[in-house]
Protein backbone atom coordinates (compact mmCIF):
# COMPACT_ATOMS: atom_id res chain seq x y z
CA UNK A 1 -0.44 -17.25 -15.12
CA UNK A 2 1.88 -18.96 -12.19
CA UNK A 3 4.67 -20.87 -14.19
CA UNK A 4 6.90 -23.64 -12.41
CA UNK A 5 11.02 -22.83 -12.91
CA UNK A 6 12.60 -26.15 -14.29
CA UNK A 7 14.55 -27.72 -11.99
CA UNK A 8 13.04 -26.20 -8.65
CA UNK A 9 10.09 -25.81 -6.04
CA UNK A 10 10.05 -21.79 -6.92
CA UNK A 11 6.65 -20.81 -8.32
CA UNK A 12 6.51 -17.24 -10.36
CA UNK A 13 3.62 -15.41 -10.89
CA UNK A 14 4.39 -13.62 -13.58
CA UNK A 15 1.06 -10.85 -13.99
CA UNK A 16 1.08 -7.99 -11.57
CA UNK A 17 -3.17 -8.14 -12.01
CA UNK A 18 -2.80 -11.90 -10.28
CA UNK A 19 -0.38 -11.07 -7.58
CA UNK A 20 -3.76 -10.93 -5.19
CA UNK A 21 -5.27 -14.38 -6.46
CA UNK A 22 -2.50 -16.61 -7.45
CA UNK A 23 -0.02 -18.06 -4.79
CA UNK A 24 3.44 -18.54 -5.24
CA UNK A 25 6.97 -17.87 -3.80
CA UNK A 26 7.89 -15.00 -6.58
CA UNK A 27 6.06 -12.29 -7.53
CA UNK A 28 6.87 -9.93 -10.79
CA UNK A 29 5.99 -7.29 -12.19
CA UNK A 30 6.91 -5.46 -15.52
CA UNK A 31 5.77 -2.15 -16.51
CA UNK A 32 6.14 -0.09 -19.53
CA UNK A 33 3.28 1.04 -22.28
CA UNK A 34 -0.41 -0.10 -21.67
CA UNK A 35 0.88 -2.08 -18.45
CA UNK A 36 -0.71 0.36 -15.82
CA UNK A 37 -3.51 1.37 -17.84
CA UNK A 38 -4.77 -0.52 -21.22
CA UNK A 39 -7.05 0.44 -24.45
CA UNK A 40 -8.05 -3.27 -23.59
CA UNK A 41 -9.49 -2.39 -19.86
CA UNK A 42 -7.09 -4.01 -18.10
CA UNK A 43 -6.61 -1.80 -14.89
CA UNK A 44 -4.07 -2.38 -12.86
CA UNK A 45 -6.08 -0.23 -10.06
CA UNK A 46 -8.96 -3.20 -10.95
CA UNK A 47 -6.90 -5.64 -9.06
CA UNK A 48 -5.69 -3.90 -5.82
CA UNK A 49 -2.99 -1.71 -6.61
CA UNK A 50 -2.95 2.03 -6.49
CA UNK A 51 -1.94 4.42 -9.12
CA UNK A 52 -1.91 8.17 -9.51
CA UNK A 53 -0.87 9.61 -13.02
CA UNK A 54 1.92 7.27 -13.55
CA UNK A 55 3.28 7.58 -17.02
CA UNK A 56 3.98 4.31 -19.32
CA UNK A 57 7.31 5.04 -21.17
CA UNK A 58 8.43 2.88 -23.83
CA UNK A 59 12.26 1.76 -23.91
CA UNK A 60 14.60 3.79 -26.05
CA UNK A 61 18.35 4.42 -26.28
CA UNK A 62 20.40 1.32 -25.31
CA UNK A 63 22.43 -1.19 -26.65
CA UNK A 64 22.53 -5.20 -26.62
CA UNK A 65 22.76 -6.30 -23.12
CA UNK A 66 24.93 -3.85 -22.62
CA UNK A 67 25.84 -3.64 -18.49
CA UNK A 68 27.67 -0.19 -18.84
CA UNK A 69 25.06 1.05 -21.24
CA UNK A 70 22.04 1.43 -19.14
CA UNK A 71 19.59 4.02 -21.27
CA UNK A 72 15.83 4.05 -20.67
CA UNK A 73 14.37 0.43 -20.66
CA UNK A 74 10.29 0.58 -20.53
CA UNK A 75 9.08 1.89 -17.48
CA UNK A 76 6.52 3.68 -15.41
CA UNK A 77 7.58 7.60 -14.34
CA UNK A 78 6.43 8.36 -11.35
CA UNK A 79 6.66 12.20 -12.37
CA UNK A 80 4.93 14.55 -10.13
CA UNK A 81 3.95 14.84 -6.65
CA UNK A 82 2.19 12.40 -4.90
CA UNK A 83 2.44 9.84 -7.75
CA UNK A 84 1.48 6.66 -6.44
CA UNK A 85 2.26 2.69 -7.61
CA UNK A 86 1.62 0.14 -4.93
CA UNK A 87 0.37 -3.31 -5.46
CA UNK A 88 -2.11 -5.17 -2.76
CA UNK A 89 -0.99 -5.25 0.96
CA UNK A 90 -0.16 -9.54 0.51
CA UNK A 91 3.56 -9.93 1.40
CA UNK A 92 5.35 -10.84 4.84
CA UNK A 93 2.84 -12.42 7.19
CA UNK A 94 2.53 -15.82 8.11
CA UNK A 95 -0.31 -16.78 6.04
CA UNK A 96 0.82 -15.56 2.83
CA UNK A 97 4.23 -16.93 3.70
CA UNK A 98 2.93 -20.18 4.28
CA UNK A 99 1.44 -20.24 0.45
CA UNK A 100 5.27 -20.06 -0.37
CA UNK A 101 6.58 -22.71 2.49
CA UNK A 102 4.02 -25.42 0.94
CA UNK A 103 5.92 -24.76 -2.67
CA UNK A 104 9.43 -24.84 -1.30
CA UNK A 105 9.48 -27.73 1.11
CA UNK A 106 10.61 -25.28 4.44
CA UNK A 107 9.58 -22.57 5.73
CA UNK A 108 11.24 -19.24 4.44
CA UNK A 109 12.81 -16.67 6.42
CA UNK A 110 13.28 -13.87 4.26
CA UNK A 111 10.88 -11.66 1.95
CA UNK A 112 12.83 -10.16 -0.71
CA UNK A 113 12.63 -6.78 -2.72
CA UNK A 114 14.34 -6.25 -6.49
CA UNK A 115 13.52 -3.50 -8.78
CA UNK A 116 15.17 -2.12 -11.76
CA UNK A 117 14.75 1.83 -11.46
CA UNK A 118 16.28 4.92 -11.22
CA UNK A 119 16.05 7.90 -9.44
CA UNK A 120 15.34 11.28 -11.89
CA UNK A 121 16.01 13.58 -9.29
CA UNK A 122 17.17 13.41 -5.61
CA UNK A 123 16.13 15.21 -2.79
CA UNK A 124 15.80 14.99 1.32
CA UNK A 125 12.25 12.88 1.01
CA UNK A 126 10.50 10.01 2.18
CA UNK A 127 9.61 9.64 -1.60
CA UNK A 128 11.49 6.11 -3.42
CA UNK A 129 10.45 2.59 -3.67
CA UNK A 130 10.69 -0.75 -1.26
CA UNK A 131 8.31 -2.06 1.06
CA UNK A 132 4.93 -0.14 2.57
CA UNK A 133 3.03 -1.41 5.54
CA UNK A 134 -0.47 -2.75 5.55
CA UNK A 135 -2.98 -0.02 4.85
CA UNK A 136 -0.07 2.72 4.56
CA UNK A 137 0.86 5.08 1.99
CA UNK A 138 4.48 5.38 0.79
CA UNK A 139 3.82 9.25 0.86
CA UNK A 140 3.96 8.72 4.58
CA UNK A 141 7.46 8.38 6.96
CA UNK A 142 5.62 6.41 9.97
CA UNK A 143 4.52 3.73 6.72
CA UNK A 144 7.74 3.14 5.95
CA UNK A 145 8.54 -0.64 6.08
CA UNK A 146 11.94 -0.85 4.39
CA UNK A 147 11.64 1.95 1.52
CA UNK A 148 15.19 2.97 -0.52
CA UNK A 149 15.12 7.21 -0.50
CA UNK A 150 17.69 9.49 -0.29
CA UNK A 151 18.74 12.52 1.74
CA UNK A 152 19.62 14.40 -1.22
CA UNK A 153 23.52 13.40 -0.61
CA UNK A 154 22.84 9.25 -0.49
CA UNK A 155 20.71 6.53 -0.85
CA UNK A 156 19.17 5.35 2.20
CA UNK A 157 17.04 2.36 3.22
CA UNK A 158 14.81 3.49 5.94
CA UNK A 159 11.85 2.37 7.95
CA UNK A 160 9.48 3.93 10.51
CA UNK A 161 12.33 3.55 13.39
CA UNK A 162 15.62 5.24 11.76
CA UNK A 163 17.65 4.77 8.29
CA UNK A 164 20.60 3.54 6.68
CA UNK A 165 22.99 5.50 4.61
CA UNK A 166 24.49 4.23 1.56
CA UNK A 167 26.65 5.06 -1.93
CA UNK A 168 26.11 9.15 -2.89
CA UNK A 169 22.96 9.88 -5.14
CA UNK A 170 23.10 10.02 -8.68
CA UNK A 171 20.32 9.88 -11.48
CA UNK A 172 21.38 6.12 -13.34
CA UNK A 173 19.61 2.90 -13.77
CA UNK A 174 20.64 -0.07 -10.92
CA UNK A 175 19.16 -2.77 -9.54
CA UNK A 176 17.73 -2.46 -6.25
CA UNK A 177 17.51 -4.92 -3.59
CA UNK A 178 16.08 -5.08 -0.01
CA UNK A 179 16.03 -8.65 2.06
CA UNK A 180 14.00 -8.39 5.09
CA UNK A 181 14.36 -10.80 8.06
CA UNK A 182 13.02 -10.78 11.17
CA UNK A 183 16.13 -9.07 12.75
CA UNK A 184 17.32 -7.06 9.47
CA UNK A 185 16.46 -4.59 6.50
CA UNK A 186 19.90 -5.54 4.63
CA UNK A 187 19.85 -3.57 1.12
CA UNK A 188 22.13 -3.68 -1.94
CA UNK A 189 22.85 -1.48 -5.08
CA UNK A 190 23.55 -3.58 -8.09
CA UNK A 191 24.64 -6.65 -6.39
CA UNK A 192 26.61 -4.45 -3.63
CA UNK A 193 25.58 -4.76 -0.13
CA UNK A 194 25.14 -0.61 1.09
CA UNK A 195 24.57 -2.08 4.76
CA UNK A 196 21.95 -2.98 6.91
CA UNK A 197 19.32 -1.35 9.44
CA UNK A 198 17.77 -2.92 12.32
CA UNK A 199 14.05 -4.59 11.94
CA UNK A 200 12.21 -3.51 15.01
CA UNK A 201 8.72 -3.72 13.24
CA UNK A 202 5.80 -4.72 15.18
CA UNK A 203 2.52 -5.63 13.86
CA UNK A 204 2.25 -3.97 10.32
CA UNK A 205 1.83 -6.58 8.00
CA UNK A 206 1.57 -7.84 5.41
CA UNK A 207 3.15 -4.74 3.02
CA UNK A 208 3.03 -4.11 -0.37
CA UNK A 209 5.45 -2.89 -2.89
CA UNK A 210 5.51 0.74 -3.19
CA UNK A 211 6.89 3.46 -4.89
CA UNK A 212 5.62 7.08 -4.58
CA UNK A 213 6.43 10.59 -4.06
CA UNK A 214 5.82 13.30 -1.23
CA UNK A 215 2.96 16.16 -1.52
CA UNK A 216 5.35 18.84 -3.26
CA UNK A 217 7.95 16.47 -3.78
CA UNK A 218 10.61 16.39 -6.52
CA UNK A 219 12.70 13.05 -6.16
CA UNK A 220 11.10 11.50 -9.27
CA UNK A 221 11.69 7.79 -10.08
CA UNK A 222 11.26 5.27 -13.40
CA UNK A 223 10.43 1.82 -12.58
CA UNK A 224 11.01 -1.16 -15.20
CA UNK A 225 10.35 -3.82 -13.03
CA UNK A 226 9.97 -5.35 -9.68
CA UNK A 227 10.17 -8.52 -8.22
CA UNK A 228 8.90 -10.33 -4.33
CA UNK A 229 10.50 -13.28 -3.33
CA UNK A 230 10.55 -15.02 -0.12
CA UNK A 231 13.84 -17.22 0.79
């Protein structure tokens, strides 16, 4: 249910099965075990998103609040090819945007990507996580909106239109962040801007969150959490 953050006009909708019938200016969504898939019946894929065979890990390994200790939190794993998790095509157009403009008091200018994930593997594929355009698959280059990948060598944001190289690949947990404006796809690692690639979409929204990976792919990825915000 959509809670109201002391102190502010920002509205959260907190339950990845309302993000398609509750309005608000930030959207989250937490996954781990029976949060995809539930002995209770609730189905994410009952609400809009798409999911293919991804797993629901439970947390393991860590210490307390530990930034330099970053072992498995809960998660989906996204662990063979053509895994699919996408939420409902709702984000970016000027509709849903205005849902968020009537919270805030002005009109935003940004839509905003977070996720707490890692890559298990790396490879030259479209397959990662970011934003997918309206009716698209993230399987798919030309549906690219803003999607973080890598080449096998870096992480990359790319869209449809070109890419972005960033810091070298490796296999830990960061937080991932993409802030679209209608100019700019400008991306960060862990607080750390990696650059930012030129917005030159043309009628493809709204998009969706996305992560998947390609027919015979290998870049695997765990995702703990994501979070939409416009700005």
């Amino acid at each position: 249910m959509p809670f109201v953050t002391p102190h502010s006009r920002r509205v959260h909708v907190t339950d990845p099965f309302d993000w398609n019938r509750s309005g608000g200016t930030d959207y989250w969504a937490v996954f781990g075990p029976e949060s995809i898939t539930s002995a209770t019946g609730r189905l994410l894929s009952d609400q809009g998103w798409l999911i293919t065979s991804v797993l629901e890990v439970a947390g393991t390994g860590t210490d307390f609040i530990a930034t330099g200790d970053r072992a498995n939190p809960a998660h989906g794993y996204l662990d063979a090819a053509s895994d699919i998790l996408q939420s409902p095509s709702i984000f970016g157009d000027y509709g849903h945007a205005q849902i968020a403009a009537n919270i805030l008091g002005y009109q935003p200018t940004k839509l905003v990507m977070e996720c707490y994930a890692a890559f298990n593997a790396n490879a030259n594929e479209v397959s990662g996580f970011g934003f997918t355009k309206a009716g698209g698959s993230p399987l798919t280059a030309v549906d690219n909106y803003a999607m973080i990948s890598s080449d096998g060598t870096n992480f990359r944001v790319r869209s449809a239109a070109g890419s972005d190289l960033g810091a070298a690949v490796d296999t830990l947990w960061h937080v991932w962040k993409i802030a679209a404006d209608a100019t700019n796809f400008e991306w960060f690692i862990d607080g750390t801007s990696q650059g930012t690639l030129t917005n030159s979409e043309t009628d493809v929204l709204p998009v969706s969150f996305a992560a998947g990976v390609v027919v015979a792919g290998t870049a695997f990825q765990r995702i703990a959490w994501a979070h939409v915000w416009y700005e």
